[in-house]
N, C-alpha and C. Protein backbone atom coordinates (compact mmCIF):
# COMPACT_ATOMS: atom_id res chain seq x y z
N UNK A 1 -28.65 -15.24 -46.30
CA UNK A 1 -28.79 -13.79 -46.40
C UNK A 1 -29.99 -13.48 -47.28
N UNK A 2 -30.66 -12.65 -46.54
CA UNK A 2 -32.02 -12.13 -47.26
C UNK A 2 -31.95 -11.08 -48.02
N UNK A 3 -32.85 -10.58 -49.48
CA UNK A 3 -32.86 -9.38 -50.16
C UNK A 3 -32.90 -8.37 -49.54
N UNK A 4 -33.45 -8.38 -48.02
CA UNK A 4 -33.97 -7.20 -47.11
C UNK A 4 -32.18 -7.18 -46.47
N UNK A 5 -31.65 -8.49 -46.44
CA UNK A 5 -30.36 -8.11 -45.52
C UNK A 5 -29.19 -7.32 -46.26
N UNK A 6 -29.54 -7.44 -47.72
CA UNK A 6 -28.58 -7.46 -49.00
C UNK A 6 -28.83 -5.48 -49.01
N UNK A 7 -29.87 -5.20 -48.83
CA UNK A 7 -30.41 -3.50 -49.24
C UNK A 7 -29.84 -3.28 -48.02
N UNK A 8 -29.52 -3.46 -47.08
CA UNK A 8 -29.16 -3.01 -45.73
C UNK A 8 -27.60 -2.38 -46.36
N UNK A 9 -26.81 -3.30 -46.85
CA UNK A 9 -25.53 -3.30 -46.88
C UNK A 9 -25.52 -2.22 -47.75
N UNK A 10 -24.44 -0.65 -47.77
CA UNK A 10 -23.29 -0.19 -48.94
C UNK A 10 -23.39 -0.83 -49.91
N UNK A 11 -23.99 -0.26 -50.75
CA UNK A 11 -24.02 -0.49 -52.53
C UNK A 11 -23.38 0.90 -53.23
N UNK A 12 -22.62 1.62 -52.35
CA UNK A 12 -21.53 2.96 -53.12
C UNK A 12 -20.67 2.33 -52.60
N UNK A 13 -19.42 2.19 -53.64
CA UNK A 13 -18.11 2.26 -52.81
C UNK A 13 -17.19 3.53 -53.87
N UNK A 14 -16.17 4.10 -52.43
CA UNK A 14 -15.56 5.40 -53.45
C UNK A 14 -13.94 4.66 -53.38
N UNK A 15 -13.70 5.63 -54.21
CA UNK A 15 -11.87 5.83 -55.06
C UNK A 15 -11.33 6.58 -54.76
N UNK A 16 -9.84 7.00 -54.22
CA UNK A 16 -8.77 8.19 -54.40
C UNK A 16 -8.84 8.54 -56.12
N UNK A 17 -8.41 9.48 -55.47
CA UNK A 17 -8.23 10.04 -56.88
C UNK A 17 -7.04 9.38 -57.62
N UNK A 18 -7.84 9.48 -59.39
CA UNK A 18 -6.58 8.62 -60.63
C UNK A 18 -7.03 7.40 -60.05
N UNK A 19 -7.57 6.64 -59.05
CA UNK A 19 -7.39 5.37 -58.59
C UNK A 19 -8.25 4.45 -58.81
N UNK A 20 -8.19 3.12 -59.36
CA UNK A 20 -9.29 2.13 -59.75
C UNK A 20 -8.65 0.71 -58.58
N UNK A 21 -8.29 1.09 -57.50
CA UNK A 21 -8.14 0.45 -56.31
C UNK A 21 -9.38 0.06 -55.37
N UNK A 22 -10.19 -1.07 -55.38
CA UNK A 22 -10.67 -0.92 -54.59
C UNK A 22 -10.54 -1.19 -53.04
N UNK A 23 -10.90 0.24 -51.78
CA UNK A 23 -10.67 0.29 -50.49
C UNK A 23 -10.61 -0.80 -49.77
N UNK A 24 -10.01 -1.17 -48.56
CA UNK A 24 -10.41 -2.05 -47.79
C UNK A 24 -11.21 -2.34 -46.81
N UNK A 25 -11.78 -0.88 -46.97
CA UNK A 25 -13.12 -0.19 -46.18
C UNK A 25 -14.42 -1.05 -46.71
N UNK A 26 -14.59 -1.06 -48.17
CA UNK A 26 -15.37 -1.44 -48.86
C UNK A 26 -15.34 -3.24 -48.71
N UNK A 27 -14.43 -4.11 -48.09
CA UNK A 27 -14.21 -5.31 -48.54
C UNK A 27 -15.66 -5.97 -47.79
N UNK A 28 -15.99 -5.62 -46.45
CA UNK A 28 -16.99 -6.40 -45.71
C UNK A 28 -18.52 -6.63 -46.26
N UNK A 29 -18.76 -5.45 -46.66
CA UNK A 29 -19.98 -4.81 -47.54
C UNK A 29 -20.09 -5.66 -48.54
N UNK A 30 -18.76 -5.90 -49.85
CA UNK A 30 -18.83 -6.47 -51.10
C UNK A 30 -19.01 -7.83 -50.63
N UNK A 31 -17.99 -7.99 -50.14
CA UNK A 31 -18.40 -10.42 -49.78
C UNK A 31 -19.55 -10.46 -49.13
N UNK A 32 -20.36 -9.41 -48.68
CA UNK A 32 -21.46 -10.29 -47.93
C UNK A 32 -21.92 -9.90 -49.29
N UNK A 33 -22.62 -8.35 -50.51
CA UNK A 33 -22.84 -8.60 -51.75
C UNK A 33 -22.76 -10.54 -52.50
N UNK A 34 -21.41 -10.73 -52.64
CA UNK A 34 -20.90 -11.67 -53.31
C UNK A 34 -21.88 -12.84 -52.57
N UNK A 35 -21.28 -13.11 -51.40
CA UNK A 35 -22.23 -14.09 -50.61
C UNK A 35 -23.94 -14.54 -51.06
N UNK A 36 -23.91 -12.38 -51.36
CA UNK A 36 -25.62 -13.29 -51.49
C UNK A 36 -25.79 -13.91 -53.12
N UNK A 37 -24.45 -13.30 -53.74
CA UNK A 37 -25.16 -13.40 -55.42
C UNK A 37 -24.53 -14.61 -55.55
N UNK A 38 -23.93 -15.37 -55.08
CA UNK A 38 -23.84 -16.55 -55.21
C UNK A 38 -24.65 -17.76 -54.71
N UNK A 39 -25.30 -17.20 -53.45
CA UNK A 39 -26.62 -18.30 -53.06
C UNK A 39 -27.86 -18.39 -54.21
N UNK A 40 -27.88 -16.91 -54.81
CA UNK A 40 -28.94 -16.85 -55.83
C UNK A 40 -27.84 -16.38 -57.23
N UNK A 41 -27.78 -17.55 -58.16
CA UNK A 41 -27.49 -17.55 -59.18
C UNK A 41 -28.15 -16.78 -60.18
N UNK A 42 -29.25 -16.81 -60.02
CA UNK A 42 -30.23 -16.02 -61.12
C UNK A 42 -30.49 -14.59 -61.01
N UNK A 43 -30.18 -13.81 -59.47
CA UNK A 43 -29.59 -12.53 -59.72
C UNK A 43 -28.69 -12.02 -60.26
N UNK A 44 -28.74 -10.98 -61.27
CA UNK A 44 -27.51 -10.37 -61.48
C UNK A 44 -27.39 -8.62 -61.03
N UNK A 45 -26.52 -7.64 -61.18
CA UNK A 45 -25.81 -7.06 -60.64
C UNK A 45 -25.32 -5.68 -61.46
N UNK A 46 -25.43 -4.54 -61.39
CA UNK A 46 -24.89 -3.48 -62.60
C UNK A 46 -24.36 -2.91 -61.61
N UNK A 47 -22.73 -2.57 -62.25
CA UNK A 47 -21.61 -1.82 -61.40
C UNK A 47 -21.56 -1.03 -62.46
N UNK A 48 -22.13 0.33 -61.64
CA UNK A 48 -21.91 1.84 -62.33
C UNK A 48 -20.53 2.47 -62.00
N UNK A 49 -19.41 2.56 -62.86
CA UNK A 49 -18.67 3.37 -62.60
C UNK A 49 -18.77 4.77 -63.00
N UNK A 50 -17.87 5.47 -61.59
CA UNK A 50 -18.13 6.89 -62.06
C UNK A 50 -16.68 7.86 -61.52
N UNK A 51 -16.30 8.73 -62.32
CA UNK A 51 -15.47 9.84 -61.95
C UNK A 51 -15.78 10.83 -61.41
N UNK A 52 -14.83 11.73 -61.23
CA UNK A 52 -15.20 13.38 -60.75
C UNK A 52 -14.80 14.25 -61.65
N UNK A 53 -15.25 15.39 -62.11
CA UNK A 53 -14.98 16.23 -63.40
C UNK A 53 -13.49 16.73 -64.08
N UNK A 54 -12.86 16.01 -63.12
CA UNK A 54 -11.14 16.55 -63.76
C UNK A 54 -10.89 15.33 -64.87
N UNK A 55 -10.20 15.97 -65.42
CA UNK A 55 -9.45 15.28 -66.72
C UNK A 55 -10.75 14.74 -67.70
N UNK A 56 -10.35 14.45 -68.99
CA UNK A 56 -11.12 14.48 -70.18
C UNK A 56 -11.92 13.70 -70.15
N UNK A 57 -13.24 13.94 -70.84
CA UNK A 57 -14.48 13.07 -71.24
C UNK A 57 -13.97 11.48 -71.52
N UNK A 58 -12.80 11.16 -72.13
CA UNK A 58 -12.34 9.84 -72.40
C UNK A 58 -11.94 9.28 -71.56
N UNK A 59 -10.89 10.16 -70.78
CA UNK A 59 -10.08 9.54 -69.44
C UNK A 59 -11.28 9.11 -68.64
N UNK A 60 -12.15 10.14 -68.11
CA UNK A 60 -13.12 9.37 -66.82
C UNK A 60 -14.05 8.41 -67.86
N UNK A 61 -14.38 8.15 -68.66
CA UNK A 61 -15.38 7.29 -69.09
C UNK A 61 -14.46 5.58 -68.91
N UNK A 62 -13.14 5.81 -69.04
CA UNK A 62 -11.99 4.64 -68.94
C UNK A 62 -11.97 4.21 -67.71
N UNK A 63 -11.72 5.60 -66.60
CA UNK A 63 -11.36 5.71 -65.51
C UNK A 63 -12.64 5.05 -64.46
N UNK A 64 -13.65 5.00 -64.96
CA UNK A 64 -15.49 5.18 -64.78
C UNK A 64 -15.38 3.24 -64.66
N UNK A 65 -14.50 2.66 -66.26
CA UNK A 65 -14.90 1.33 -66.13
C UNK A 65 -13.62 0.76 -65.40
N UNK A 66 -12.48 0.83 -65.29
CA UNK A 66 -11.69 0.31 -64.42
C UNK A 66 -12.19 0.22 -63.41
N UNK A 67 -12.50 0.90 -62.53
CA UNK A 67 -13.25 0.97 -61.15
C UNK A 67 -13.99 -0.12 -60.91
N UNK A 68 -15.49 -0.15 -61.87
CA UNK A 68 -16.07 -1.35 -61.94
C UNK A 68 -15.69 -1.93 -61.96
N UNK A 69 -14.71 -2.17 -63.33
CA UNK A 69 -13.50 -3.83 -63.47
C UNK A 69 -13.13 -4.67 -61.91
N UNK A 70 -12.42 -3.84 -60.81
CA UNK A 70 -12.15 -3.57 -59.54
C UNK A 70 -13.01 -4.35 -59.13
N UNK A 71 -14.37 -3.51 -59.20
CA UNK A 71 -15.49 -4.56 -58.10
C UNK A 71 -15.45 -5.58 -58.61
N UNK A 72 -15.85 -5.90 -60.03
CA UNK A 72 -16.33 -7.05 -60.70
C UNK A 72 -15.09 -8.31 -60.45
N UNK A 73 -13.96 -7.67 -60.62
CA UNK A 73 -12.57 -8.96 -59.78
C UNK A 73 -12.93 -9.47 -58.54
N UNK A 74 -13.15 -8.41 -57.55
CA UNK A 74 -13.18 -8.63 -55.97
C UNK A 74 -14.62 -9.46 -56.43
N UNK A 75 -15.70 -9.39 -56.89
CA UNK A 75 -17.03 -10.05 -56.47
C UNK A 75 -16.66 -11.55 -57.60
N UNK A 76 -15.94 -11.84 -58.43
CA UNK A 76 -15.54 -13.07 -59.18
C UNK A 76 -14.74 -13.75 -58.17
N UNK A 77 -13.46 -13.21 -57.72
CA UNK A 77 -12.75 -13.92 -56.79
C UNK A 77 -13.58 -14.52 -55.67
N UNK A 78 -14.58 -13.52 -55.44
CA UNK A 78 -15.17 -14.26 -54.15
C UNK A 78 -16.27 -15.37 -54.69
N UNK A 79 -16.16 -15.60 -56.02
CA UNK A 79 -17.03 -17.14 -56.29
C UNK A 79 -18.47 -16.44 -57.38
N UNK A 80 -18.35 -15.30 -57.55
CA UNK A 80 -19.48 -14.49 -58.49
C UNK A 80 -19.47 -14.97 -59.88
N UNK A 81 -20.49 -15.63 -60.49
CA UNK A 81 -19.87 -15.78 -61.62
C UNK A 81 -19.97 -14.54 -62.51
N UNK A 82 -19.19 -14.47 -63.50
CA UNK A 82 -19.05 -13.28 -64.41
C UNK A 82 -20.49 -12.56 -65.37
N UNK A 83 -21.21 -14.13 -65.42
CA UNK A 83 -22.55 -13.66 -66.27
C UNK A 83 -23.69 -12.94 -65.33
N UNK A 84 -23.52 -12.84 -63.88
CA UNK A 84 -24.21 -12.20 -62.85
C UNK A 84 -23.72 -10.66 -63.29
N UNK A 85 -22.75 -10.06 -63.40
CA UNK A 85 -22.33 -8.96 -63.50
C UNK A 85 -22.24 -8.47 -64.80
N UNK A 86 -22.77 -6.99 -65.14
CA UNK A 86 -22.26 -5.97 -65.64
C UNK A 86 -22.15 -4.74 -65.54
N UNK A 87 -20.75 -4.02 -66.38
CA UNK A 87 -20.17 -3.28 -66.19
C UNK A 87 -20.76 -2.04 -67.38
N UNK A 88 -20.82 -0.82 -66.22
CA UNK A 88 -21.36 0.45 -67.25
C UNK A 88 -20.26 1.51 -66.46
N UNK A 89 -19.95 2.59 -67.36
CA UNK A 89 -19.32 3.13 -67.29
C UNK A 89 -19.86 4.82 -67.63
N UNK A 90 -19.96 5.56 -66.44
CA UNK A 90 -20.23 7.27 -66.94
C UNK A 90 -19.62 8.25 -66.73
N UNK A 91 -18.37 7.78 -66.73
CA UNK A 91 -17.28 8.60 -66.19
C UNK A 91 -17.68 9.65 -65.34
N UNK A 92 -17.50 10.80 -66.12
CA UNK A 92 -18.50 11.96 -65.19
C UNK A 92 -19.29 13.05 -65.20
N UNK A 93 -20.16 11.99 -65.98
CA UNK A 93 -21.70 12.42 -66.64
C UNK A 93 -22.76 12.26 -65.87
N UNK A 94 -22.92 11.22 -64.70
CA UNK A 94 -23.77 11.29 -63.53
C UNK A 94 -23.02 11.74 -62.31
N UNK A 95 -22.64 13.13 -61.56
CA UNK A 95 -21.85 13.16 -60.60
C UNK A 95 -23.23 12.96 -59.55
N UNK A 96 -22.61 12.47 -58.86
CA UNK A 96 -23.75 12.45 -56.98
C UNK A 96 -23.96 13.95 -56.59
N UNK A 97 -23.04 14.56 -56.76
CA UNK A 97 -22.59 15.54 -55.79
C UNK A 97 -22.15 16.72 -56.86
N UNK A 98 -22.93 17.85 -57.15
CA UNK A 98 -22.58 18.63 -58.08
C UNK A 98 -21.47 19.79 -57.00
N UNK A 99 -20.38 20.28 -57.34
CA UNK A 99 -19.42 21.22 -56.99
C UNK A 99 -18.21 21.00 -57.66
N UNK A 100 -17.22 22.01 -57.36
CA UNK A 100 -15.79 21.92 -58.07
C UNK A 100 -14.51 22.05 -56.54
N UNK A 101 -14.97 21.08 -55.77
CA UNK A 101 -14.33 20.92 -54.59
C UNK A 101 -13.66 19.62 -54.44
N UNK A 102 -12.86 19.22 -53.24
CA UNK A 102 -12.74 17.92 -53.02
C UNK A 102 -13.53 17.10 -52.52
N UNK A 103 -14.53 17.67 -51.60
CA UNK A 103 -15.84 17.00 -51.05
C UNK A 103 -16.71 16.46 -52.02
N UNK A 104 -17.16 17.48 -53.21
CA UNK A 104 -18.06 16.81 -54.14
C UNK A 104 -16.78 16.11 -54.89
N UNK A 105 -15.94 16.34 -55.23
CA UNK A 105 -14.99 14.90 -56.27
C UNK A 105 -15.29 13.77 -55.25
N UNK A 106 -14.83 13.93 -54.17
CA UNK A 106 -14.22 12.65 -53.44
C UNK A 106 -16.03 11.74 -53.84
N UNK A 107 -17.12 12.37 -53.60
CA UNK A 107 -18.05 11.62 -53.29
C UNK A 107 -18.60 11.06 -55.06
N UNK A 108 -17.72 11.93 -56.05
CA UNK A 108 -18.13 11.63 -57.82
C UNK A 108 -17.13 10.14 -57.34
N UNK A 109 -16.18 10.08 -57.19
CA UNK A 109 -15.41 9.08 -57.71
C UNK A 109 -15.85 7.46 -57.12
N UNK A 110 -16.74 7.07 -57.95
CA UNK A 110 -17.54 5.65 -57.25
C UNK A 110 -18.15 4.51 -58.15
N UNK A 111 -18.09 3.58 -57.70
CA UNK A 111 -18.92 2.39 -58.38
C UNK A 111 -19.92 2.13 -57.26
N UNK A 112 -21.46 1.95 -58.59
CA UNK A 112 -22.87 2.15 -57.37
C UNK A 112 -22.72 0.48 -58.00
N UNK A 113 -23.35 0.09 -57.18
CA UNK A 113 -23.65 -1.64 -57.25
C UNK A 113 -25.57 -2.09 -57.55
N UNK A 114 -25.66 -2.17 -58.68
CA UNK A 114 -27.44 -1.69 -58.46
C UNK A 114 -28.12 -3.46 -58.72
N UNK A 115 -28.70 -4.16 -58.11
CA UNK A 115 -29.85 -5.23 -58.81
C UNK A 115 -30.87 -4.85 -59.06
């Protein structure tokens, strides 16, 4: 798998709400991720978590790194080592999508996957 094949793939994945579950929508996208960061050891990986504006500055900044936590399990299990990855957390201080709807929450509640 090539860097050009790696940018191709979903580097957002989103959350239900309250939820640090990650989808099963998201699983194909992440192992080929994992796939590649394990052929290249010397890449590493920043999983931005993020909320949508309900509940307190503390809760989503928590809520922000569980999420990540999420990816960072699913991309370890699949053979990632742990020093490839880290975890930042902005609860919901960077939203994607500015509104006070479910459309813009649904699209705040996410971990971006950045190299």
């Amino acid at each position: 798998m090539t860097k050009a094949d790696v940018m191709a793939l979903s580097n957002v994945f989103y959350f239900d709400f309250d939820k640090a579950v990650v989808k099963a929508e998201a699983f194909a996208d992440l192992s080929a991720h994992a796939k590649y960061l394990v052929a290249n050891p010397s890449v590493s990986v920043v999983l931005e978590g993020h909320a949508d504006e309900r509940g307190t500055r503390e809760y989503n900044m928590a809520l922000g790194e569980r999420r990540a936590k999420a990816v960072s399990r699913y991309l370890t299990v699949q053979g990632v080592s742990g020093s490839q990855i880290e975890i930042v957390s902005y609860g919901e201080e960077r939203p994607a999508v500015i509104g006070h709807s479910e459309d813009a929450w649904s699209q705040n509640r996410r971990v971006e996957l950045k190299y």
